[in-house]
N, C-alpha and C. Protein backbone atom coordinates (compact mmCIF):
# COMPACT_ATOMS: atom_id res chain seq x y z
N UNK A 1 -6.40 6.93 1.58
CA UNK A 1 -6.07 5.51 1.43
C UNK A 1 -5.71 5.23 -0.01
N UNK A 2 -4.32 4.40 -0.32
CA UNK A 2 -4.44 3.78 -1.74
C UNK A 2 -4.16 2.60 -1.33
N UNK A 3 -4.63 1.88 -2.40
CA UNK A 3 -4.09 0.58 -2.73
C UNK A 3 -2.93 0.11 -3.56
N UNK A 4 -2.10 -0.45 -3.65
CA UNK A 4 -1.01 -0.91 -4.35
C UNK A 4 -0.41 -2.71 -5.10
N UNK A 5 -1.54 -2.49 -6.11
CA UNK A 5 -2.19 -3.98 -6.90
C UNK A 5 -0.68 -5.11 -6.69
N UNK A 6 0.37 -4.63 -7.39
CA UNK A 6 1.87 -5.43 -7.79
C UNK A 6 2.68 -5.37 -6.55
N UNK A 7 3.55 -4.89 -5.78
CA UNK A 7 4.19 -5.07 -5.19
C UNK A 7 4.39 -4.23 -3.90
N UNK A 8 4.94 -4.49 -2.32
CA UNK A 8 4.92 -3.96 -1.42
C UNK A 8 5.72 -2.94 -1.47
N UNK A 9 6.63 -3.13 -2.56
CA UNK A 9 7.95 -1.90 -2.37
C UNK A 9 7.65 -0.89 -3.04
N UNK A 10 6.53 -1.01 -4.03
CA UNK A 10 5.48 0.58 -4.64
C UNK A 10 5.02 1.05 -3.29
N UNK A 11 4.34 0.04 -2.40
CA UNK A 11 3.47 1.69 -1.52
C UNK A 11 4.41 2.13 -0.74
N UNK A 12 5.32 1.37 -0.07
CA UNK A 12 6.44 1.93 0.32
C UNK A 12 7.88 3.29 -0.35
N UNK A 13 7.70 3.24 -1.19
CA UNK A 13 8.33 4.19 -2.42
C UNK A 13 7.39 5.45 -2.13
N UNK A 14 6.15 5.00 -2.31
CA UNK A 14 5.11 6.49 -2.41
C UNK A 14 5.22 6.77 -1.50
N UNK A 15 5.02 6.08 0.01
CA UNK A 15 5.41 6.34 1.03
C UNK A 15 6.09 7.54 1.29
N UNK A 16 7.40 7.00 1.18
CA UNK A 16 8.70 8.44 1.01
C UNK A 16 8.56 9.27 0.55
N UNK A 17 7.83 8.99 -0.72
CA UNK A 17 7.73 10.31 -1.99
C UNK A 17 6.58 11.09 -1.58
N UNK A 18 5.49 10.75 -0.65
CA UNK A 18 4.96 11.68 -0.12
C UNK A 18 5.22 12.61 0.95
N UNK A 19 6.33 11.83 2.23
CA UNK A 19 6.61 12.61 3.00
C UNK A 19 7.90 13.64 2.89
N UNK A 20 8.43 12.72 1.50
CA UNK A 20 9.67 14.17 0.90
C UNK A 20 8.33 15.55 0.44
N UNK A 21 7.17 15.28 -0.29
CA UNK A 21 6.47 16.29 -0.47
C UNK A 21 6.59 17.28 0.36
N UNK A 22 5.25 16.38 1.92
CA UNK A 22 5.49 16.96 2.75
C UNK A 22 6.27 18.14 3.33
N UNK A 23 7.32 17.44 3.02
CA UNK A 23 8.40 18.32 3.68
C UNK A 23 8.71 19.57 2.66
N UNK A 24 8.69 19.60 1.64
CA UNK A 24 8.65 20.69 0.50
C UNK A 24 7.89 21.58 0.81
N UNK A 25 6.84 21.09 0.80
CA UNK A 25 4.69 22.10 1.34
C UNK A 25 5.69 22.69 2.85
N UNK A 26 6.56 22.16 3.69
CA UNK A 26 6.51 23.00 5.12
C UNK A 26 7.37 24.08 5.12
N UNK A 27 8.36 23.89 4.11
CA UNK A 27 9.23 24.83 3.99
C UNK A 27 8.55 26.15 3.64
N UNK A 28 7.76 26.29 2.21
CA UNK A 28 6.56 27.45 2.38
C UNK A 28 6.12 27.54 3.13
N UNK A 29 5.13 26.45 4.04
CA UNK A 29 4.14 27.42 4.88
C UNK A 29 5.15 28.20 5.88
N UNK A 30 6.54 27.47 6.13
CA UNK A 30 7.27 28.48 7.86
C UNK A 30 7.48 29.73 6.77
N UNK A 31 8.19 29.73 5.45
CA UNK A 31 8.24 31.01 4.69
C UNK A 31 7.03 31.83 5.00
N UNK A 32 5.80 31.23 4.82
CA UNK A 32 4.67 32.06 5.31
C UNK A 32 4.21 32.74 6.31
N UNK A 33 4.82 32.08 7.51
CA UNK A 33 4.37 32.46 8.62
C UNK A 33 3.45 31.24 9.32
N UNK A 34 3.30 30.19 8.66
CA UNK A 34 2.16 28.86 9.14
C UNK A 34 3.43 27.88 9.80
N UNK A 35 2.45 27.51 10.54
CA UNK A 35 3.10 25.74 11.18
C UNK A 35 3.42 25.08 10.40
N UNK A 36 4.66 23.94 10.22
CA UNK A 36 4.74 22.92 9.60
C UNK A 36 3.43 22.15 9.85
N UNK A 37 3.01 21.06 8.96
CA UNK A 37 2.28 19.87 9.32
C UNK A 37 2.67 18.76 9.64
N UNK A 38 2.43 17.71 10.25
CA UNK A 38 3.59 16.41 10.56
C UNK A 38 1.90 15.46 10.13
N UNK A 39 2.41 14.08 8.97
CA UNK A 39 1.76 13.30 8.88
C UNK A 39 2.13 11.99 9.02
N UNK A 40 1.36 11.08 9.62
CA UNK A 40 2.00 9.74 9.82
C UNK A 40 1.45 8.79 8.56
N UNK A 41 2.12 7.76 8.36
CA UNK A 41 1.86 6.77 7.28
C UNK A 41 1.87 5.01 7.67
N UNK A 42 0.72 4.29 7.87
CA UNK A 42 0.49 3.17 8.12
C UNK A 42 0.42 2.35 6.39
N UNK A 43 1.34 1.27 6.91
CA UNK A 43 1.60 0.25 5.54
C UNK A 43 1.29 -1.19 5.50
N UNK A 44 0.49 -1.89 5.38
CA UNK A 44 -0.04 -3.55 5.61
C UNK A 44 -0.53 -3.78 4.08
N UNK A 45 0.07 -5.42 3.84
CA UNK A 45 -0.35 -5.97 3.08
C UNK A 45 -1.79 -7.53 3.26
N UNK A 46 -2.37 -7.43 2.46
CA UNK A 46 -3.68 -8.39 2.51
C UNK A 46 -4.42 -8.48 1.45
N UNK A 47 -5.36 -9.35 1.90
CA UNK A 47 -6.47 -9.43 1.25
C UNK A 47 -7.86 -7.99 1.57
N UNK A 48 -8.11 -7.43 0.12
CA UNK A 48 -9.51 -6.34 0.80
C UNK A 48 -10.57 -6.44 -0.55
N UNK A 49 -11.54 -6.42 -0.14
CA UNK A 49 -12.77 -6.17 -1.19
C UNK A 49 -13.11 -4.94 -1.44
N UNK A 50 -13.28 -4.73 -2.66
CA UNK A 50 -13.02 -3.39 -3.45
C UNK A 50 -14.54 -3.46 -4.07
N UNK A 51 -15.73 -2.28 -4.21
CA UNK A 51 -16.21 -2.11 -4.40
C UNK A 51 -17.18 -0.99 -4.41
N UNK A 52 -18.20 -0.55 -5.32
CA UNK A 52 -19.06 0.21 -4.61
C UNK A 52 -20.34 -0.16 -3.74
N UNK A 53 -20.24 1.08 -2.89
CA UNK A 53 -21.11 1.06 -1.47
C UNK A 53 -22.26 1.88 -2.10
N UNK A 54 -23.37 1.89 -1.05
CA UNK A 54 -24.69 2.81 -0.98
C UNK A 54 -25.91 2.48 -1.80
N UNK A 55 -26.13 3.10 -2.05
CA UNK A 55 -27.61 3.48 -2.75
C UNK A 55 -27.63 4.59 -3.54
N UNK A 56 -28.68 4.61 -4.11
CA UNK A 56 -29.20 5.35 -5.75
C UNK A 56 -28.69 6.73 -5.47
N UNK A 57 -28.98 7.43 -4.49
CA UNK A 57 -28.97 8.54 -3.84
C UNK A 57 -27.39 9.01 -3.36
N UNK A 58 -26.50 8.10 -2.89
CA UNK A 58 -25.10 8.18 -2.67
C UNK A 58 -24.51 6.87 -2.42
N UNK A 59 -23.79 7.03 -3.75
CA UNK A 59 -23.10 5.69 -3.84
C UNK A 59 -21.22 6.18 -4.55
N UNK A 60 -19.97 5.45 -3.80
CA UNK A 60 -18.98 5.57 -3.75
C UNK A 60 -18.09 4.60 -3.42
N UNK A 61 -16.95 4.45 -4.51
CA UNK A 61 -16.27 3.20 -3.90
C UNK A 61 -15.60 3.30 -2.52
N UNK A 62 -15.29 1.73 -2.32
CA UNK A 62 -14.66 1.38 -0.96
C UNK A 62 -13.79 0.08 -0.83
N UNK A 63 -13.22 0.58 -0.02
CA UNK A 63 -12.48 -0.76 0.07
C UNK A 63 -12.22 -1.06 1.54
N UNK A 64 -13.40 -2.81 2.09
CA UNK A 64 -13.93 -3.28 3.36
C UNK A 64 -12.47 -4.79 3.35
N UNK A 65 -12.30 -4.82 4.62
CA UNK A 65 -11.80 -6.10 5.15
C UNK A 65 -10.61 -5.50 6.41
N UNK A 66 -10.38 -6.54 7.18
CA UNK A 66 -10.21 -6.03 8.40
C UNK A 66 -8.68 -5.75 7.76
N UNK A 67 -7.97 -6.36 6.86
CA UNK A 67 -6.38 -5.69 6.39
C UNK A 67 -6.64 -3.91 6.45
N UNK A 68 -7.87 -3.17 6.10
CA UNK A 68 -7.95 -2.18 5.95
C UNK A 68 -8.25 -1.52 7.57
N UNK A 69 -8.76 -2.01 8.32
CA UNK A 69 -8.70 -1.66 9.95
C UNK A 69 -7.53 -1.63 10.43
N UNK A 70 -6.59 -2.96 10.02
CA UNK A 70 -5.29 -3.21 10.98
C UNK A 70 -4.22 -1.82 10.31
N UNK A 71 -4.12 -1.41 8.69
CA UNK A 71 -3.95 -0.20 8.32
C UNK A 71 -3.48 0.89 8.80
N UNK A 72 -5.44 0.61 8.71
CA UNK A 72 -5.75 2.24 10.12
C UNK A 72 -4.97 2.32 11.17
N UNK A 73 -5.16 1.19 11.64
CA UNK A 73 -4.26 1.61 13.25
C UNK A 73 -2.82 1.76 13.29
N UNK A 74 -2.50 0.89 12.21
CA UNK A 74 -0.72 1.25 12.50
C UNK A 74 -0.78 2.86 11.80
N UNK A 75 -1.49 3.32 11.05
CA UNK A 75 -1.50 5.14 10.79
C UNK A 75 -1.01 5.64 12.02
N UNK A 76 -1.91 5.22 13.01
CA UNK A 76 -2.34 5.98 14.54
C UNK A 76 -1.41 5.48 15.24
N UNK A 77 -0.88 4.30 14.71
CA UNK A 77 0.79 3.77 16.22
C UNK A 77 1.42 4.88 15.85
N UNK A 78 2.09 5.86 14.51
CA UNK A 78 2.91 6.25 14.24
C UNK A 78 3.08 7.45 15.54
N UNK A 79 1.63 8.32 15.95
CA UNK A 79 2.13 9.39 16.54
C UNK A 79 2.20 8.81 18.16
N UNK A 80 2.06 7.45 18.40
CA UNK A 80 2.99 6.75 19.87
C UNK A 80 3.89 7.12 19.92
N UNK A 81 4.91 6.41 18.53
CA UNK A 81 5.95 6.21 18.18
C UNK A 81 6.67 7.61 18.02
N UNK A 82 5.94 8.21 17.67
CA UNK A 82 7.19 9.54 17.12
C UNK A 82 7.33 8.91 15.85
N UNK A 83 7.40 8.70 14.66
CA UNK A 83 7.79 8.41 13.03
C UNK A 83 6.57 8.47 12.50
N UNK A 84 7.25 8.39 11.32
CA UNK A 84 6.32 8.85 10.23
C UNK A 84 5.92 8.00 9.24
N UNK A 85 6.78 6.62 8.92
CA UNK A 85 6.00 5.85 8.42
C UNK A 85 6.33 4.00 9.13
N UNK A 86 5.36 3.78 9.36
CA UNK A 86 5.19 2.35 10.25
C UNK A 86 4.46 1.57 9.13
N UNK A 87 5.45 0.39 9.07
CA UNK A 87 4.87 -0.70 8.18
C UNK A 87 4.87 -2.40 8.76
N UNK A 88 4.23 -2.96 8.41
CA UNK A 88 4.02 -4.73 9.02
C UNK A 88 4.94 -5.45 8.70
N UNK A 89 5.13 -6.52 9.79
CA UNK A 89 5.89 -7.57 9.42
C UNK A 89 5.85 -8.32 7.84
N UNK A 90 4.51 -8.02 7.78
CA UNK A 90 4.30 -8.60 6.28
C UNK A 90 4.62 -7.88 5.36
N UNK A 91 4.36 -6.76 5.47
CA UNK A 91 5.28 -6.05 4.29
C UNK A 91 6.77 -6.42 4.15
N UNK A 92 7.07 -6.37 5.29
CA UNK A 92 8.75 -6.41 5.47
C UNK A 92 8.57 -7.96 4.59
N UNK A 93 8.17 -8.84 4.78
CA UNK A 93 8.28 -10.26 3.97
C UNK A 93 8.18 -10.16 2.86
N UNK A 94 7.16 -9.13 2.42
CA UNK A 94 6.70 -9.37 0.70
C UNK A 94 7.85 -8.54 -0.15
N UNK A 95 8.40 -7.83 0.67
CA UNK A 95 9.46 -6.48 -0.35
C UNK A 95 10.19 -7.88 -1.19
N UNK A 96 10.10 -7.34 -2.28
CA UNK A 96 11.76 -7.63 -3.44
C UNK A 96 12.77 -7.52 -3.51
N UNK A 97 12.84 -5.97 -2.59
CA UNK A 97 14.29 -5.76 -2.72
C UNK A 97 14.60 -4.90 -1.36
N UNK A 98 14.38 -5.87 -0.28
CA UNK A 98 14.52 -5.21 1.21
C UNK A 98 15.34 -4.34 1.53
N UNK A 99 16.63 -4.66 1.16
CA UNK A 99 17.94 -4.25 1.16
C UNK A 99 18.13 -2.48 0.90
N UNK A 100 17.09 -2.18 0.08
CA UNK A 100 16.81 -0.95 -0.78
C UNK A 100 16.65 -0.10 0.47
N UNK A 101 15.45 -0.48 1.56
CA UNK A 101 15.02 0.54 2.91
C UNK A 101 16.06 0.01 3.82
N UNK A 102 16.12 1.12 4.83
CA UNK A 102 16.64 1.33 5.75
C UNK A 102 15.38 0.66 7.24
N UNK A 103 15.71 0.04 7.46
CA UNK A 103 14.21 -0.50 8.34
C UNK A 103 14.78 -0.45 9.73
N UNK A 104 13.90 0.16 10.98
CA UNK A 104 14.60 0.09 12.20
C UNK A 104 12.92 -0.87 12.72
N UNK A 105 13.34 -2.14 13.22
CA UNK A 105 12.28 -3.31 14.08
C UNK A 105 11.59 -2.07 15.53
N UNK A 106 10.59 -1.65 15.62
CA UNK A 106 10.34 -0.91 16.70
C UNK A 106 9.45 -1.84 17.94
N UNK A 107 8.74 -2.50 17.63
CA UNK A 107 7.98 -3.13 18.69
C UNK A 107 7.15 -4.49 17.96
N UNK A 108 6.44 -5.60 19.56
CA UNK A 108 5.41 -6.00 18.48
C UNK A 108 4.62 -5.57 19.60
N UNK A 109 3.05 -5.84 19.16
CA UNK A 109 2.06 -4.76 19.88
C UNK A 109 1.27 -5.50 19.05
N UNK A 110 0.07 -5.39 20.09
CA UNK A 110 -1.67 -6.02 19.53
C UNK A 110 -2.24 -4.37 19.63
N UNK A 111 -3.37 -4.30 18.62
CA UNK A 111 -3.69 -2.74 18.60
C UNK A 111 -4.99 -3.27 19.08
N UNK A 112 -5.87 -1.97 19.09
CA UNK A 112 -6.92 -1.73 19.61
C UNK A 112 -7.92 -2.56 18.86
N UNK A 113 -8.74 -3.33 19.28
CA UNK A 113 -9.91 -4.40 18.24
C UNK A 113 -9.14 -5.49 17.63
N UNK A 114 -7.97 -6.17 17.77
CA UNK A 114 -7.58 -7.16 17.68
C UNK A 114 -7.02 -7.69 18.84
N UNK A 115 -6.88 -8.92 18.66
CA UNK A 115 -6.51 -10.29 19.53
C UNK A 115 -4.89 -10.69 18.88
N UNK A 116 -4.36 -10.66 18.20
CA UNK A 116 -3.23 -11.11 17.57
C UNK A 116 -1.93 -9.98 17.55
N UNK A 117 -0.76 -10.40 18.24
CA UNK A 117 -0.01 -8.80 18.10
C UNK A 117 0.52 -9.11 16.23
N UNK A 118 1.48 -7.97 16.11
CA UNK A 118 1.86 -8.01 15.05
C UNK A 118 3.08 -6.89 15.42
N UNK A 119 4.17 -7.48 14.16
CA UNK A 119 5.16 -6.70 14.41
C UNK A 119 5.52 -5.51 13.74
N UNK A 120 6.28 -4.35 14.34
CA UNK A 120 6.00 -3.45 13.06
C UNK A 120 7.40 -2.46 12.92
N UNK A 121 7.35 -2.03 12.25
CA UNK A 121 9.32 -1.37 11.68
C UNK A 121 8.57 -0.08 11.78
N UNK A 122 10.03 0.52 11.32
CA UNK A 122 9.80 1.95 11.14
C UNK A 122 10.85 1.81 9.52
N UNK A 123 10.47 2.56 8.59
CA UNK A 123 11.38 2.82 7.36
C UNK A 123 11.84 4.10 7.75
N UNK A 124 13.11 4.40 7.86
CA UNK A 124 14.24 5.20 8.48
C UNK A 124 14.33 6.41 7.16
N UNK A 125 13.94 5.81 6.11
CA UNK A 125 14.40 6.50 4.71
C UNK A 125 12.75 7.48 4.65
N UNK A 126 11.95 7.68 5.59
CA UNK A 126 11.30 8.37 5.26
C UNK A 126 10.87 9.83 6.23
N UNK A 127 12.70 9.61 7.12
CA UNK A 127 12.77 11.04 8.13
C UNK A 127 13.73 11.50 7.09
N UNK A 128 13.99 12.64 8.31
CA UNK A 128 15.24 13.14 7.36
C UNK A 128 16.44 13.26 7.62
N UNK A 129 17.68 13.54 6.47
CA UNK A 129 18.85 12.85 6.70
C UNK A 129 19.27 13.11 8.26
N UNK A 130 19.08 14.23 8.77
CA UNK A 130 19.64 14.30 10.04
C UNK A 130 19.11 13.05 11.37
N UNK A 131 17.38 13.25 11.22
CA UNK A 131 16.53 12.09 12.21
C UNK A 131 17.70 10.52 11.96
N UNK A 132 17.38 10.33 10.20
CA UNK A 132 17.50 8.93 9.83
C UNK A 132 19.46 8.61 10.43
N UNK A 133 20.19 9.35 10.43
CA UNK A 133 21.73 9.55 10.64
C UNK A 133 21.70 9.36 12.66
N UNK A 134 21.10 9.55 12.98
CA UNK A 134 20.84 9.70 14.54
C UNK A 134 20.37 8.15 14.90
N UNK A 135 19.35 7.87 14.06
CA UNK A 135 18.59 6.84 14.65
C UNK A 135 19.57 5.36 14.19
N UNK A 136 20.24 5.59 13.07
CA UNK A 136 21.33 4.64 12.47
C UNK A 136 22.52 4.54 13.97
N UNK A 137 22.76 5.75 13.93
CA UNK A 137 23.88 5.62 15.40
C UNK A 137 23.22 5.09 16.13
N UNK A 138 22.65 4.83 16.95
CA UNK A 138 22.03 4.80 18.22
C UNK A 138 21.11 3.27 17.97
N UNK A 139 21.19 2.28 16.62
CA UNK A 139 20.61 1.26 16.50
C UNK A 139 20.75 0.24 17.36
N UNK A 140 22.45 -0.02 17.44
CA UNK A 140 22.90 -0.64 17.98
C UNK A 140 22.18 -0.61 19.33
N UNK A 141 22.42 0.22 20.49
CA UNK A 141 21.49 0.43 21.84
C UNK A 141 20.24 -0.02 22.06
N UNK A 142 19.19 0.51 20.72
CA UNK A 142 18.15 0.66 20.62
C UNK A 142 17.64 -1.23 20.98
N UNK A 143 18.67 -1.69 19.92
CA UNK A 143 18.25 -3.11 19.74
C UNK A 143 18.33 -3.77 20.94
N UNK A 144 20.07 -3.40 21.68
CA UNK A 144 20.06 -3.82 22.61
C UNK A 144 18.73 -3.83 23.81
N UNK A 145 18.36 -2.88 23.97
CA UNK A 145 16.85 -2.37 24.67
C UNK A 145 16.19 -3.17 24.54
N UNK A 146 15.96 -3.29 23.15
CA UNK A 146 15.13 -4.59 22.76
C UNK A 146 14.98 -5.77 23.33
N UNK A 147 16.06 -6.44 23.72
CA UNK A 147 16.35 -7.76 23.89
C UNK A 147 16.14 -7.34 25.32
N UNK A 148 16.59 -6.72 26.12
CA UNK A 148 16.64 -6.72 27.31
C UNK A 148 15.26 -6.68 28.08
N UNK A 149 14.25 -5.60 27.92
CA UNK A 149 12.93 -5.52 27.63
C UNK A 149 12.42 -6.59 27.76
N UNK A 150 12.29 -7.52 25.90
CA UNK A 150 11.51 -8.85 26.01
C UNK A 150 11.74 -9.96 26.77
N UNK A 151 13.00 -10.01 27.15
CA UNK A 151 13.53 -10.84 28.85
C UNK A 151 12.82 -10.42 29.72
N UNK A 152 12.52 -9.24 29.76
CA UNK A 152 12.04 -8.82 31.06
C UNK A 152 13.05 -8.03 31.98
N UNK A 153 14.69 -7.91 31.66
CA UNK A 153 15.45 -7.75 32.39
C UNK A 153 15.46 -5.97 32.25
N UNK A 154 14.43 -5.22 33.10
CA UNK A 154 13.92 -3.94 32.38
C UNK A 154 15.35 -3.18 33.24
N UNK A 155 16.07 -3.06 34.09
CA UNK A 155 17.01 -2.17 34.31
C UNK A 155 18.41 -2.27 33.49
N UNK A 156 18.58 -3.34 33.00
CA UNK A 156 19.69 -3.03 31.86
C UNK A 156 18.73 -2.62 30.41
N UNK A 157 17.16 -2.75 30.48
CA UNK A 157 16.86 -2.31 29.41
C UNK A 157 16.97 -1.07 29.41
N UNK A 158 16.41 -0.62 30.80
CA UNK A 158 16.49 1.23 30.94
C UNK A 158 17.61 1.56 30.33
N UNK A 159 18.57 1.42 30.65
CA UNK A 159 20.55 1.56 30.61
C UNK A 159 20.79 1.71 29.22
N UNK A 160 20.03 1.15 28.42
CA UNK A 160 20.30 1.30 27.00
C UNK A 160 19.66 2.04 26.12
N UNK A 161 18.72 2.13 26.41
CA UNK A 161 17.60 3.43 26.09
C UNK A 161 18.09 4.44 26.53
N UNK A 162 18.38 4.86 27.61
CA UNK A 162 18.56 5.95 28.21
C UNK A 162 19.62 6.28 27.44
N UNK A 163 21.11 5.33 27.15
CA UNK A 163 22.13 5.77 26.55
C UNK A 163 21.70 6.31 25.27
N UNK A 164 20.86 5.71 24.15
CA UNK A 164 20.22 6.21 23.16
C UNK A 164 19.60 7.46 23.01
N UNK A 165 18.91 8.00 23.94
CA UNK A 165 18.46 9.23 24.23
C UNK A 165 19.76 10.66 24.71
N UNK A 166 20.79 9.60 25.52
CA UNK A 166 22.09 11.05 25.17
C UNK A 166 22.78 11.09 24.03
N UNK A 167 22.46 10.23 22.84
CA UNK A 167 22.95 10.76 21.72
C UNK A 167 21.43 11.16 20.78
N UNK A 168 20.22 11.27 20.86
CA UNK A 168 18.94 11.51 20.30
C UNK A 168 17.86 11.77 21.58
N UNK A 169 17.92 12.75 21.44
CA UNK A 169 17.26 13.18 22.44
C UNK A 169 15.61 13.59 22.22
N UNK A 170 15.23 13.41 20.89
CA UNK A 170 14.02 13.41 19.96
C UNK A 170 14.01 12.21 19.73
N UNK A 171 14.41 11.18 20.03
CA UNK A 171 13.89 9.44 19.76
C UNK A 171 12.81 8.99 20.86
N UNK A 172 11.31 9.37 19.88
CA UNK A 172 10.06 9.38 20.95
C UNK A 172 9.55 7.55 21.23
N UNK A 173 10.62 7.17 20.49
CA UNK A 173 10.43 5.13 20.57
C UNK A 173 10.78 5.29 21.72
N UNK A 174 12.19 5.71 21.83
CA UNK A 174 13.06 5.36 23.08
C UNK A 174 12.36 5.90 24.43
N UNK A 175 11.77 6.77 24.52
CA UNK A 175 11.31 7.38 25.55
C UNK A 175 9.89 6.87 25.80
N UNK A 176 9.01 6.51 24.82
CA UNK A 176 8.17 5.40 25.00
C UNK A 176 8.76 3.88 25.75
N UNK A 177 9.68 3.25 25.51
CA UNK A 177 9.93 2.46 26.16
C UNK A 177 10.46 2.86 27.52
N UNK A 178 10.80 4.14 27.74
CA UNK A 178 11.82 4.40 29.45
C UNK A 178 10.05 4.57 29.58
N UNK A 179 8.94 5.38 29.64
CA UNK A 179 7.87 5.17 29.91
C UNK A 179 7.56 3.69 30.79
N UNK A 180 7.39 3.14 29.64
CA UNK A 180 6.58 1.36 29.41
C UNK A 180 7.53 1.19 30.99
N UNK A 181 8.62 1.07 30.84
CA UNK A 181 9.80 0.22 31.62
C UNK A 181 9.44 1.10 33.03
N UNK A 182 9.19 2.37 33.73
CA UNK A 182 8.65 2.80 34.62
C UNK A 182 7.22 2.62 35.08
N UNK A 183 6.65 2.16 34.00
CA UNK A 183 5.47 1.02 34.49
C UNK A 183 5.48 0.11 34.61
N UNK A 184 5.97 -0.84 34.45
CA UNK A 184 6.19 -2.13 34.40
C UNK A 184 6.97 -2.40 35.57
N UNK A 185 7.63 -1.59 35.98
CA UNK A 185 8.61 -1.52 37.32
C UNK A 185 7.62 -1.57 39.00
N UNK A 186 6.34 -0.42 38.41
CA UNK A 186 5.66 -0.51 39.47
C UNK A 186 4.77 -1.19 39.48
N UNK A 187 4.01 -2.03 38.34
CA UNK A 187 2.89 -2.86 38.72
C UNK A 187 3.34 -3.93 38.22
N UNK A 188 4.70 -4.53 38.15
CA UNK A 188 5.10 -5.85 38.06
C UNK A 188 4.59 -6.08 36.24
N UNK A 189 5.89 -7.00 36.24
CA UNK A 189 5.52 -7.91 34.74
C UNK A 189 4.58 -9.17 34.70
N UNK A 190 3.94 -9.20 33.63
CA UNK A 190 2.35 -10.16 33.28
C UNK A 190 3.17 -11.19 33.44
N UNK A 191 1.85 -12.23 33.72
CA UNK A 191 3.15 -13.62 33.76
C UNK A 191 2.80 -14.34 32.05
N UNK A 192 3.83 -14.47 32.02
CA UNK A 192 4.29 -15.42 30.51
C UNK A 192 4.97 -14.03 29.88
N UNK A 193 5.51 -12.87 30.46
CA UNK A 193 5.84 -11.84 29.70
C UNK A 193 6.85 -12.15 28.50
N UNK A 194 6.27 -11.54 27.30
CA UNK A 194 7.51 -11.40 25.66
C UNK A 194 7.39 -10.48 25.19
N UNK A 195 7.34 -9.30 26.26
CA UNK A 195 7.32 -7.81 25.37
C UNK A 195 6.77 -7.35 24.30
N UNK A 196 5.03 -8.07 24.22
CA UNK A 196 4.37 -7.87 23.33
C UNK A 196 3.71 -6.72 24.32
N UNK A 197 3.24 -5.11 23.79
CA UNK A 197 2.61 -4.71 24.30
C UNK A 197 1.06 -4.73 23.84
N UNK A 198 0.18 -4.12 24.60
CA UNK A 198 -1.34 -3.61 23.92
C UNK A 198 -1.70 -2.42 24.06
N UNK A 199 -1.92 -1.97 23.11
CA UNK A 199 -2.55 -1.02 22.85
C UNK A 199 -3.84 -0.41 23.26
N UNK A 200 -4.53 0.30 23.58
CA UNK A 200 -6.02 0.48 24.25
C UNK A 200 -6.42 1.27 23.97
N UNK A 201 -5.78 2.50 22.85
CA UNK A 201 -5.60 3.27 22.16
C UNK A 201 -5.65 3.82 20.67
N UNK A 202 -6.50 4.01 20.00
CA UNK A 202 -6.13 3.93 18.35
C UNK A 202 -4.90 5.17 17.76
């Protein structure tokens, strides 16, 4: 976990700059003979209390407040999703200089231990050029999906997803939603449906 005191577009920067690491560290280990590693990255901005914890015996800082739970979980949406770094609507508000990321809107979704959904992106600039070049083509569709989906109108949503998947056939969003949309087919849509999903899952 870090924190990032000044601005949303620092943890987002490190963001990248860790999973370009990443990707450096995998190239040795396949030279080696080891597995790549794949890590996901959760990004929210808030309020958190910073302090030390414990007693005489073991004591270590921390940092408590539920901004640091909601965090956690978008870490854990990432391997739903297939990507690697998932950040909040609120981040997306606080950036300076938005324009800078490449942002693809993926869902909104209530996670596990909250009541409130929230919306959440994917930063495109932190696959790689080939993923991020694929997922740029195929936006257009994707979005379309989108809209179709939160109507409810799930067989032209299928239609567009599906088209997305014959040009990306590794877009694990898209295939999460042909999922969702084959459930939703058989046990009917909630009433007041807006394509907020839930999570039940960390």
């Amino acid at each position: 976990m870090a924190v990032f005191p000044d601005r949303a577009d620092d943890a987002v920067v490190a963001g990248i700059a860790k999973l370009d690491k990443v990707r450096e560290y995998n190239q040795k280990r396949l030279q080696s003979g080891y597995q790549p590693i794949k890590i996901g990255i959760g990004i929210h901005i808030g309020h958190v209390m910073v302090g030390i914890v414990g007693e005489a015996g073991r004591m270590e800082g921390d940092a408590l407040s539920d901004n640091v739970n909601l965090t956690a979980r978008l870490e854990g949406l990432t391997k739903f999703y297939g990507v690697s770094l998932l950040i909040s609507e609120q981040v997306v508000d606080k950036m300076h200089d938005r324009e800078k990321f490449q942002l693809r809107f993926l869902d909104r979704a209530i996670v596990k231990g909250r009541s409130e959904p929230i919306s959440v992106y994917e930063v495109l600039d932190g696959e790689t050029q080939e993923t991020r070049e694929l997922k740029l083509k195929t936006q257009p569709d994707f979005e379309r999906g989108l809209e179709f989906y939160r109507r409810g109108e799930l067989d032209s949503a299928k239609g567009f997803f599906e088209r997305v998947l014959q040009v990306n056939s590794l877009d694990k969003t898209a295939q999460l939603y042909l999922e969702r949309i084959d459930r939703l087919k058989t046990l009917g849509l909630p009433e007041q449906w807006n394509g907020t999903w839930r999570f039940t899952e960390k």
